[in-house]
Structures are given as C-alpha cells and as structure tokens.
Protein backbone atom coordinates (compact mmCIF):
# COMPACT_ATOMS: atom_id res chain seq x y z
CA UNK A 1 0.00 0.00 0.00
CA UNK A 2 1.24 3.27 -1.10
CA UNK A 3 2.17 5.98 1.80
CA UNK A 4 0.01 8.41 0.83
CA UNK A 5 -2.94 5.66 1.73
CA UNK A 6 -1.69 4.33 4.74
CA UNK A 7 -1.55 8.03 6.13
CA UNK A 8 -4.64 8.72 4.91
CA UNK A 9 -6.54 5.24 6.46
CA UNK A 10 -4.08 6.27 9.70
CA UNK A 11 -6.01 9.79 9.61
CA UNK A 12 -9.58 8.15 9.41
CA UNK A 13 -9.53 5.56 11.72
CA UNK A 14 -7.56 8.00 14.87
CA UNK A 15 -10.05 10.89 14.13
CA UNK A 16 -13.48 8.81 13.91
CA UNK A 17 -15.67 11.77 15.21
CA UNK A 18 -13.86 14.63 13.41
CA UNK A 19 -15.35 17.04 10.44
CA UNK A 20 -12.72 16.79 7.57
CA UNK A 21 -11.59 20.26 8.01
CA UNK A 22 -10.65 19.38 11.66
CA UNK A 23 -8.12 16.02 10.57
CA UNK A 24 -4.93 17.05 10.43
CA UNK A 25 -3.04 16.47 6.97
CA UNK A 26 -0.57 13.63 7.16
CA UNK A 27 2.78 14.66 5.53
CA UNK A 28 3.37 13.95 1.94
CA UNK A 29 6.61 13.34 0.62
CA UNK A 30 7.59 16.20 -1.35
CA UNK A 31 8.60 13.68 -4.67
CA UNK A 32 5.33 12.15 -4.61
CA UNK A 33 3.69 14.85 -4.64
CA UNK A 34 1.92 15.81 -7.84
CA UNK A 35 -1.68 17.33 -9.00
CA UNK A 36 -3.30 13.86 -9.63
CA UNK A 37 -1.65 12.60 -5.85
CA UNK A 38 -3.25 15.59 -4.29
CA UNK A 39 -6.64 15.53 -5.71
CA UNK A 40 -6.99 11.33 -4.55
CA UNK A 41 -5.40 11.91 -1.21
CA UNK A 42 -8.39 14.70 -0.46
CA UNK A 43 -10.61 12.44 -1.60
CA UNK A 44 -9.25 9.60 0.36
CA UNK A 45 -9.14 11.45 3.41
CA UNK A 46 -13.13 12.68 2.84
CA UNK A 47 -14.29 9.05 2.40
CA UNK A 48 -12.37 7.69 4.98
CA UNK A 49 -14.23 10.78 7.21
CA UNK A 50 -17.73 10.04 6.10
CA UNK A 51 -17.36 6.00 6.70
CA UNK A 52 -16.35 7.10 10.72
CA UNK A 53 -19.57 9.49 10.53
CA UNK A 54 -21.69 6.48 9.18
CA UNK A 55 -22.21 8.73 5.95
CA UNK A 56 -21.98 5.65 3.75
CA UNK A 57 -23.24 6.40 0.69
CA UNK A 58 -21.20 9.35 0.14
CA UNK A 59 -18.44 7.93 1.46
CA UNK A 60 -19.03 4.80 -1.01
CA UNK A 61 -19.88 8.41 -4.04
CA UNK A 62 -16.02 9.65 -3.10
CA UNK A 63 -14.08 6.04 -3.19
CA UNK A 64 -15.88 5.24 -6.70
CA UNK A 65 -14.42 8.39 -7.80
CA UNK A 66 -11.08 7.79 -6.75
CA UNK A 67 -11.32 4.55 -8.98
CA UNK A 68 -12.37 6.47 -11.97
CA UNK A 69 -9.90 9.03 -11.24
CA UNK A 70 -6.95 6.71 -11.21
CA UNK A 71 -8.11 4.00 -13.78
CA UNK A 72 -4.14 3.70 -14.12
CA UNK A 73 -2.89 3.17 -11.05
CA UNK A 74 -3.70 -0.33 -10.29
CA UNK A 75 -2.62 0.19 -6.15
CA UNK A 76 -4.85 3.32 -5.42
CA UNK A 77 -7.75 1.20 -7.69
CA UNK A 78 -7.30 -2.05 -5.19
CA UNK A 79 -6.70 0.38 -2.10
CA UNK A 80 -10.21 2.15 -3.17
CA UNK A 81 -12.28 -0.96 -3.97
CA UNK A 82 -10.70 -2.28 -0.79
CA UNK A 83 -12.17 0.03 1.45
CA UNK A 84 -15.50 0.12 -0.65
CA UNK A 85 -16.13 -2.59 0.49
CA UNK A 86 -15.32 -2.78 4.46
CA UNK A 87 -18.05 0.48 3.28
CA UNK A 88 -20.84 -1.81 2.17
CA UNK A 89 -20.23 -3.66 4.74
CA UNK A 90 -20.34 -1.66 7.76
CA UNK A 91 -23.43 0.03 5.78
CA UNK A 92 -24.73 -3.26 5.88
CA UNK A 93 -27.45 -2.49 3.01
CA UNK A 94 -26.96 -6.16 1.28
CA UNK A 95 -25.00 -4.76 -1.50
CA UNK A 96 -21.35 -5.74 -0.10
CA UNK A 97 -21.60 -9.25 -1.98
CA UNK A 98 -22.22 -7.39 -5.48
CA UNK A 99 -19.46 -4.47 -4.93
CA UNK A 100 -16.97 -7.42 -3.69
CA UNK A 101 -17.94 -9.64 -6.50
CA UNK A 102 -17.12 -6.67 -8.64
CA UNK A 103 -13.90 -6.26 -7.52
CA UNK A 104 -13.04 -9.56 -7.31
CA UNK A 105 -14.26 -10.09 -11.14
CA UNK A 106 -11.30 -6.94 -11.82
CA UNK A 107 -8.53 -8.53 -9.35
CA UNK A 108 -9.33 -12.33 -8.75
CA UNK A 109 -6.69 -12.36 -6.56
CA UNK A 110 -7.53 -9.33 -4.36
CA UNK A 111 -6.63 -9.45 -0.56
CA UNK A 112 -6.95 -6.46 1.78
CA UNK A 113 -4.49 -5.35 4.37
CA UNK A 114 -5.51 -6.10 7.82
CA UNK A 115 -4.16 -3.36 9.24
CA UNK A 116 -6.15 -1.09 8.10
CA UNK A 117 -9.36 -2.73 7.14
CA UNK A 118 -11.32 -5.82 9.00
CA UNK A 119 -9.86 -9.52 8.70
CA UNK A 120 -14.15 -9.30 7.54
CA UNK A 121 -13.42 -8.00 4.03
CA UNK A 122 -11.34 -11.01 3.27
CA UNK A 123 -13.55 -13.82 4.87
CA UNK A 124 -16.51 -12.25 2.11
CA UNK A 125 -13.65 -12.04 -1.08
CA UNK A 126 -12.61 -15.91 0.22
CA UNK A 127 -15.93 -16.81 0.29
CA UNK A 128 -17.38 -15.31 -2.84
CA UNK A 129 -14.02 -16.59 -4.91
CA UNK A 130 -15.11 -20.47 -4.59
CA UNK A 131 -18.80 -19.10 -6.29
CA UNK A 132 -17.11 -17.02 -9.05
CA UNK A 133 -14.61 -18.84 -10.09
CA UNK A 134 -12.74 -22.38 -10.84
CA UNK A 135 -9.15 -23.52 -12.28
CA UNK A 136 -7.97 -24.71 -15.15
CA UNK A 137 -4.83 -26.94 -15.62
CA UNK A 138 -3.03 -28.57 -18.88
CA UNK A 139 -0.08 -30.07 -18.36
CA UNK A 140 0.72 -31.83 -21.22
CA UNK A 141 2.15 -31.84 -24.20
CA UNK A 142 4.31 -28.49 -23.23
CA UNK A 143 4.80 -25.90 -25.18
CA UNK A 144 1.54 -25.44 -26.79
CA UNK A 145 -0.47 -22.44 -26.93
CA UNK A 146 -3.61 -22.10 -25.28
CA UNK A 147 -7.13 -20.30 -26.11
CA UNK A 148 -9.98 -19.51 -24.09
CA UNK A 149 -12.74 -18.34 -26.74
CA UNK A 150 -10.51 -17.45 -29.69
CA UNK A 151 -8.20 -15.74 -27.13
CA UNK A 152 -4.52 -16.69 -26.38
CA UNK A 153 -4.00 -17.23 -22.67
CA UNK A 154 -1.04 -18.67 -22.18
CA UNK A 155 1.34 -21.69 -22.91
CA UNK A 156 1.13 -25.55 -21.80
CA UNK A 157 2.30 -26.32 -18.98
CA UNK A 158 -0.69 -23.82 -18.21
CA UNK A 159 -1.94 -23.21 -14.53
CA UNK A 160 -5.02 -20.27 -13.78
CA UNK A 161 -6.72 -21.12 -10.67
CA UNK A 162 -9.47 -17.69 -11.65
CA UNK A 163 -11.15 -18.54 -14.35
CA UNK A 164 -14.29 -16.85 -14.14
CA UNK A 165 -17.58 -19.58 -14.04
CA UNK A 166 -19.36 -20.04 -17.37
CA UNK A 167 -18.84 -21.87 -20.89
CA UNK A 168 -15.60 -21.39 -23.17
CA UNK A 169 -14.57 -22.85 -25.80
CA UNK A 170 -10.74 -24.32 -25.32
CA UNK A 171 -8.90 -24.55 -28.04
CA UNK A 172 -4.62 -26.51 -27.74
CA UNK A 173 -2.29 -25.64 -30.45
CA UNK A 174 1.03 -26.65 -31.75
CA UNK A 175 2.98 -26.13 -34.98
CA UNK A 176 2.05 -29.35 -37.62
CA UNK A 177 0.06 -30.49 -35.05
CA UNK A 178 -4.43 -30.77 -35.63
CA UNK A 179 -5.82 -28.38 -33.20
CA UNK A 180 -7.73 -29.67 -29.85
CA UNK A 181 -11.16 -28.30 -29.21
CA UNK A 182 -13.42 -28.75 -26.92
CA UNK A 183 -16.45 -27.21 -25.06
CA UNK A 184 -15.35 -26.28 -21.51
CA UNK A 185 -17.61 -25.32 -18.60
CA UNK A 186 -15.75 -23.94 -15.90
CA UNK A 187 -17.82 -24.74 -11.86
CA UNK A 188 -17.98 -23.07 -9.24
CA UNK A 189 -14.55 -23.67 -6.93
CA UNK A 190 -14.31 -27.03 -9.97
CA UNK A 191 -10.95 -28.27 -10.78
CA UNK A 192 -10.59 -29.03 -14.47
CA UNK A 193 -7.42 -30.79 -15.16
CA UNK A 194 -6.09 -31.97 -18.69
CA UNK A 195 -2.92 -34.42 -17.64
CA UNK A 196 -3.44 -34.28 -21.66
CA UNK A 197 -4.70 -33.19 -24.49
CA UNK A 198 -4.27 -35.47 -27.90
CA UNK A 199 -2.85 -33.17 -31.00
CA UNK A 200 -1.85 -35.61 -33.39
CA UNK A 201 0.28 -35.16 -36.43
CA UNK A 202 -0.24 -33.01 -39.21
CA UNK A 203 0.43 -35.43 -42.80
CA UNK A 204 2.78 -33.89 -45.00
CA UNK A 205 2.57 -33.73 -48.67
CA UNK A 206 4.64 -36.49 -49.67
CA UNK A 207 2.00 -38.58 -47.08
CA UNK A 208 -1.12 -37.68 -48.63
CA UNK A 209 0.98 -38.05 -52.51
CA UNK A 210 1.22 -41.61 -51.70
CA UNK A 211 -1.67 -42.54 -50.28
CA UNK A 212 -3.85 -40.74 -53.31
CA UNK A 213 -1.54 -42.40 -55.68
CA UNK A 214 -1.73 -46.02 -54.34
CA UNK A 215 -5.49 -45.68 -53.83
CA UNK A 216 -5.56 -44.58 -57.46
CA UNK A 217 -3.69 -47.77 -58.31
CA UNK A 218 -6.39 -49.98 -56.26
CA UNK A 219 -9.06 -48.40 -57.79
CA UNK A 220 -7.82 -48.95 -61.49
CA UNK A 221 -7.26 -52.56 -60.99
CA UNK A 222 -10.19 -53.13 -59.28
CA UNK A 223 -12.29 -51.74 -62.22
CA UNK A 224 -10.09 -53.79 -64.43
CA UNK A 225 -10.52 -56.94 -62.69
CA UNK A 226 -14.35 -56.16 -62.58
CA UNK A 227 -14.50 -55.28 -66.60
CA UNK A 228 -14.58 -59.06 -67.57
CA UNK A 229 -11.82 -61.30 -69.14
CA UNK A 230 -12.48 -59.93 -72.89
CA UNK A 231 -9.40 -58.06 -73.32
CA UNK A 232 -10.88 -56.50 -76.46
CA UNK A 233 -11.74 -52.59 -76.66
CA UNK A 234 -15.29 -51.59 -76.86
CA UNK A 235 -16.22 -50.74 -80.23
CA UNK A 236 -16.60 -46.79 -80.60
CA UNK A 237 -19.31 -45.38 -83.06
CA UNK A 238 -16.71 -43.24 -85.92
CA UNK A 239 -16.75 -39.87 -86.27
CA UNK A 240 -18.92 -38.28 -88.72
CA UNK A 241 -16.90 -36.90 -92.01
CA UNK A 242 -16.34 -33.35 -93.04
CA UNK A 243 -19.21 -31.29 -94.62
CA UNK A 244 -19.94 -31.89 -98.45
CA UNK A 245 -18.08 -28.92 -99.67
CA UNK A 246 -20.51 -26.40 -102.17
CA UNK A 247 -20.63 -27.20 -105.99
C-alpha cells in the first residue's frame, strides 16, 4: 500500500468523530507529490471521514471516484475498492456481496491489508471466490499455446486457478500439429485438469501423394478386374466426315 494511503486510512480511523476540516493532513513526501496525488489523497481522506460518521453512501460516491480518477494506477484502484467494500459492509445495506464480486471479477486475486481494514473483508472475497470462479490446468504436451474463446491465454504447462464460471470454448495448439477443441464449462470452486490433451500429427505432402496415388492404383485394378476377361476394346461409333463442300 502506497504511503500516501496508509496516512490517509491512519487519519480516518484516529479521528473517527472529526469534520474533515478538523483532521490534520498527514505529511506527503515532497517527490510524490503531484496534481493527480493531491486531488486522490483529499478524496481519500473525505471518504475515509464520512465511513467514521456512518455517511456511507457518500463515502461509497467519493471512493468510486477515486477509482475512476486513477483508472491507471492499479494500487490506489485495489486500495479504493478495498475500502469500498469494508463500506458496504459496515453500511450493511446487502450490496457488499455485489461491490466485492465486482472487484473480485477486476482482481481475482484481491486481498486487503488487515491493518487497516477488517480480517471481515477477506472472509466475504474468500468466500465469494469459490462461487465465481474455478481452475484450469493442462499439463501436457508443453509448449503449446492455449485459447480460451478465440483468445490466447497462455502456454502448456498452463496453470489459472481464476477462471471466471461459465462456458468457453478451449482450443490446444502446436505447430504441424491438428488443433484440440473442446467445449469447456468452468464450476464453481471445480478443478478441471487436462494431464493431456491429444494433437496428433499433421500429414505432409509427400504422405497424402502416396496414399492418393496407391489408392488410385487400387481403384484402377479393381475396375479392371471387374471389366470381364475380354481383353478387347469396346467398339466406338466413328466420327462423322467433313461437310460436303458447295458445288
């Protein structure tokens, strides 16, 4: 977590009762200071205010626009949605599930620091992870690439254990190799493992030259063989002669 938070969370959670103008500013360091710093540290320190007041849907108004204000910064974005949440929840309105879920759905892997925000938050991102999402293993053969709905994902040996639930195709490639595809449906908290997947060889020309040319062979002989023993030619009507030519 970035300074600038911590301070800010620091601020909040010491001064529970105060108005913002009365919580004294943290110090900020001088180099990370800048415009866009300054604008989500007042912002910070204004949501973090209105949560302690019980203000909790304008304190969930301010942390939504940090987000959209730093759409960049993938920290401040997990700090914010963070502390949305430990919002919803101490709002206790029933929408904590959906705004977790949200963020979740953004950073599957999303833990908050327990310093500053209830052990709580995590129990409800633990808990909603084994409805959202499931895992998906290939192992074998390696180097391969792999595609989740026309999209490359990865390489074999290929581990995600968030793959949001719901149906994909899965497609396994390899160079001269026939592609593997198959319908996948990823479970709640399932465990789909490919030990693996079958890609067999791609036939070069020279392959498919010989097999057309000895099933060419068969097929004349049989037609031969099935022609009868008279090794005489059928008899062909002539042509017709040229045109009488004018007198």
């Amino acid at each position: 977590m970035k300074p600038i938070l911590i301070a800010v969370l620091i601020a909040g959670l010491i001064a529970p009762t105060f108005a913002v103008s009365q919580v004294e500013e943290p110090s900020i360091p001088k180099t990370e200071s800048t415009p866009e710093a300054e604008t989500s540290y007042a912002l910070f320190t204004e949501a973090v205010v209105l949560q302690q007041q019980r203000r909790f849907a304008e304190a969930a108004e301010m942390l939504e626009r940090i987000i959209e204000r730093n759409e960049g910064d993938d920290e401040i974005v997990q700090d914010a949605l963070n502390h949305l949440v430990y919002n919803h929840l101490d709002w206790n309105n029933g929408t904590a599930d959906e705004v977790a879920s949200r963020a979740l759905r953004r950073y599957p892997e999303l833990k908050a620091d327990t310093y500053m925000i209830p052990e709580s938050v995590n129990a409800l991102y633990d808990r909603l992870r084994m409805l959202l999402f499931g895992s998906l293993t290939i192992r074998n053969p390696e180097g391969c690439d792999v595609f989740l709905d026309g999209e490359k994902v990865g390489q074999t040996p290929y581990f995600q254990p968030y793959i949001e639930v719901g149906e994909y195709e899965l497609r396994v490639t390899r160079e001269r190799k026939h592609d593997y595809l198959q319908a996948l449906k990823i479970e709640p908290d399932g465990d789909h493992n490919f030990e693996e997947v079958p890609l067999p060889a791609l036939k070069d020309l020279r392959y498919w030259a010989t097999r057309i040319g000895l099933g060419s062979v068969a097929a004349g002989t049989i037609a031969l063989l099935s022609s009868g023993s008279s090794n005489a030619p059928d008899e062909v009507d002539p042509l017709p002669g040229p045109p009488g030519l004018p007198e």
